[in-house]
Each structure stands twice: as C-alpha cells, then as structure tokens.
C-alpha atoms as a PDB file:
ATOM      1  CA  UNK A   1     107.059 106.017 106.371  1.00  0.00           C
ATOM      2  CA  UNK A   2     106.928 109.032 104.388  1.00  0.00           C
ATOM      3  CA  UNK A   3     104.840 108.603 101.364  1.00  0.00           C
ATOM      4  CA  UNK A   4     107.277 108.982  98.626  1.00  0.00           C
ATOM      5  CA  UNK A   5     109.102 106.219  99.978  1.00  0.00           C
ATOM      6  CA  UNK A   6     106.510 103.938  98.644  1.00  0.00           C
ATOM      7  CA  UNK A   7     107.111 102.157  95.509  1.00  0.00           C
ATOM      8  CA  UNK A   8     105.305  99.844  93.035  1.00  0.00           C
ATOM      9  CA  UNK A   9     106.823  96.368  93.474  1.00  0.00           C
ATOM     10  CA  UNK A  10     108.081  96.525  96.842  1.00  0.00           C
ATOM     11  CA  UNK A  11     107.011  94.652  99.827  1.00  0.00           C
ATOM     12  CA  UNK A  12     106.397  96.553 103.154  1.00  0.00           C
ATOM     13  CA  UNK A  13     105.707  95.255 106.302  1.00  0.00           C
ATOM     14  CA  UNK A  14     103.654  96.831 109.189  1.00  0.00           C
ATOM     15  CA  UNK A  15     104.545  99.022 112.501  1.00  0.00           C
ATOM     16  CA  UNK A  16     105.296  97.012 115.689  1.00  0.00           C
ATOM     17  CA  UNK A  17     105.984  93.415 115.108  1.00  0.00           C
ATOM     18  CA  UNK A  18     106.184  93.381 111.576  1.00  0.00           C
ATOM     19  CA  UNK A  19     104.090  90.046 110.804  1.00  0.00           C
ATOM     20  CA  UNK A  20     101.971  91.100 107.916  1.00  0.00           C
ATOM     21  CA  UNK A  21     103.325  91.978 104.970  1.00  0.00           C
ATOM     22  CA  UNK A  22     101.894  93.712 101.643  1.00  0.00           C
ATOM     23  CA  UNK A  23     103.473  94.056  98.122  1.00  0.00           C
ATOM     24  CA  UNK A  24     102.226  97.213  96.190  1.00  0.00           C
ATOM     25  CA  UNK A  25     101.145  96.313  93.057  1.00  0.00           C
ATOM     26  CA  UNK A  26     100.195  99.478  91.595  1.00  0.00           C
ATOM     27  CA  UNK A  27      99.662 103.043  92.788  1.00  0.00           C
ATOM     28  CA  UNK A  28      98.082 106.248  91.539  1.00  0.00           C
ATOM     29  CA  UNK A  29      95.420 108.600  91.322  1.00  0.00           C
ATOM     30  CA  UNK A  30      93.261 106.023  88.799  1.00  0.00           C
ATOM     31  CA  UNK A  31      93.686 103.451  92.026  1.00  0.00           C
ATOM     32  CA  UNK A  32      90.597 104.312  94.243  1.00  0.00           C
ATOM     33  CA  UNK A  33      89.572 102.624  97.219  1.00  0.00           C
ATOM     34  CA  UNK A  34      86.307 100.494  96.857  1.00  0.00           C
ATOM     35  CA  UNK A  35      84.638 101.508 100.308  1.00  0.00           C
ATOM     36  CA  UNK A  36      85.742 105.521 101.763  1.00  0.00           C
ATOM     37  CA  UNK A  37      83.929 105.441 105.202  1.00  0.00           C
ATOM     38  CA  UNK A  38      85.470 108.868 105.629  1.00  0.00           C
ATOM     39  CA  UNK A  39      83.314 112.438 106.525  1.00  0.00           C
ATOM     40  CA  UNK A  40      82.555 114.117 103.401  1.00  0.00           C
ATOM     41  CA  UNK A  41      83.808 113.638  99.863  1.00  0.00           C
ATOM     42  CA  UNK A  42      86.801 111.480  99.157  1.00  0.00           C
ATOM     43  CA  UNK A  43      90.724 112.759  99.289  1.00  0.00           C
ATOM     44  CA  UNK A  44      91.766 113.970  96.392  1.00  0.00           C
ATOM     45  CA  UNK A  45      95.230 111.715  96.938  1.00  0.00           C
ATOM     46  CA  UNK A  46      97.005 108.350  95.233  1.00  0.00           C
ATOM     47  CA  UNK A  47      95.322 104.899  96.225  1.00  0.00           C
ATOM     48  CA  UNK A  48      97.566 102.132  96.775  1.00  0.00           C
ATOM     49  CA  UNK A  49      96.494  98.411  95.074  1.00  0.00           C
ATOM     50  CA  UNK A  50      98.479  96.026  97.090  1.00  0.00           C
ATOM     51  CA  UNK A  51      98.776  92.176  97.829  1.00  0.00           C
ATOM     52  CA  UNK A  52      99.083  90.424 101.220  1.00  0.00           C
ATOM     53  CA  UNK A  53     102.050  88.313 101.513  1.00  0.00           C
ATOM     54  CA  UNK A  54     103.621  86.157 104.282  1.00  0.00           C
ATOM     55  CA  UNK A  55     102.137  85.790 107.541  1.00  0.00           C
ATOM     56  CA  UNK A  56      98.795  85.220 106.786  1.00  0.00           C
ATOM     57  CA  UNK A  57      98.740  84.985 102.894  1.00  0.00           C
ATOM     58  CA  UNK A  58      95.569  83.471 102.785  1.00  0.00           C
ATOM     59  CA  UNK A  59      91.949  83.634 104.475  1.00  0.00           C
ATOM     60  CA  UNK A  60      91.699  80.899 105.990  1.00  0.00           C
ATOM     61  CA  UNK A  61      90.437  77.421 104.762  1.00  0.00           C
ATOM     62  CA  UNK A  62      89.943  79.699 101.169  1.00  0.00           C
ATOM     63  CA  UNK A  63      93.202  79.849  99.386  1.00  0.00           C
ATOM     64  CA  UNK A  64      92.493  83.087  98.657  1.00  0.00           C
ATOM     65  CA  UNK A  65      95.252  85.633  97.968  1.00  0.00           C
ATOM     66  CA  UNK A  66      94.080  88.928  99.782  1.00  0.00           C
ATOM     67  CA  UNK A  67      94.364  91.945  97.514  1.00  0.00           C
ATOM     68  CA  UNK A  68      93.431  95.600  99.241  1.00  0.00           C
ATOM     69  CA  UNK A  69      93.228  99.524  97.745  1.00  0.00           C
ATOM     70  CA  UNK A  70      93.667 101.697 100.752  1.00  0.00           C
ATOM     71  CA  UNK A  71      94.526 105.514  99.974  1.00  0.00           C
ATOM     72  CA  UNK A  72      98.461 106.353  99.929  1.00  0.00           C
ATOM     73  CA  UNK A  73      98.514 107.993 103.518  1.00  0.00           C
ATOM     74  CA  UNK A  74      96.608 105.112 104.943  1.00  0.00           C
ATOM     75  CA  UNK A  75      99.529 102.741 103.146  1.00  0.00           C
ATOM     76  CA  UNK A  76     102.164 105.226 104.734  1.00  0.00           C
ATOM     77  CA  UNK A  77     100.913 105.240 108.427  1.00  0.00           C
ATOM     78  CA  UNK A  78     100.797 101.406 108.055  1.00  0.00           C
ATOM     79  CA  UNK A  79     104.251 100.393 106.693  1.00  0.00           C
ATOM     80  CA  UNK A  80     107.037 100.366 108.943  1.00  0.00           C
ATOM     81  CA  UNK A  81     109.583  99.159 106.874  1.00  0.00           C
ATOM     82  CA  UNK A  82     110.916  97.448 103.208  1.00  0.00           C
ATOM     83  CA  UNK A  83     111.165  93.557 103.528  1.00  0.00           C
ATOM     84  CA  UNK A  84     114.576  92.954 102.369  1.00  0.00           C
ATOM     85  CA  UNK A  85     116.196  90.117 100.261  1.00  0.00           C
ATOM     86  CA  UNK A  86     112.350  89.126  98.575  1.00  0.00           C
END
C-alpha cells in the first residue's frame, strides 16, 4: 500500500494470506518506534502505533493485547489491504 492510504482507525491486514491483522491507533511524527535497529540515525518519517487484532490477538497463555510502533513505510510494505465490514 501506498502510505497515504493509511489511516488512524482502520484495520489492515498483511500481504499473502492475510491472517494477521492490525488496527492503527495513532500515527505521526511524535509516534517513534521504541527499538530502530537500522544503520545510522533514525528516519526522519511518521511512526505508526497500532494494535493486533484477529488471528492471533493475544500472546499466548497471557491475554495480552499486542500493541506495536513500527515507522510508516515499514506499516506500508506490510499491509496488503483494509479489513472490511469491522
């Protein structure tokens, strides 16, 4: 996906067979990803705070929602397409 096609408050699932799913919560330059294992300094680009949904919602035997901050390109390359009718 292209990233302006990503929006707070949808829920996107990945490339291929589609089984995870996350719901972006928030997005934005003040949303910075906690670890950047990246060469040199970090990209000076959006972050992404989202929430995995559906297939596999929780770790498991935790209960755990799974929240994530992955930079908006990252998001992009992941996300194949909206999940419709949420």
């Amino acid at each position: 996906m292209k990233k302006s096609d990503i929006r707070i408050g949808v829920t996107y699932v990945n490339r291929g067979a589609g089984n995870t799913q996350r719901k972006v919560i928030d997005k934005g330059f003040h949303v910075s990803p906690d670890l950047w294992l990246g060469e040199g300094d970090r990209p000076d680009e959006e972050g992404v705070y989202y929430e995995q949904v559906g297939w596999f919602h929780e770790y498991p035997g935790t209960g755990e929602n799974r929240y994530g901050k992955v930079y908006l390109s990252a998001f992009a390359r992941w996300a194949g397409r909206e999940v419709k009718n949420q």
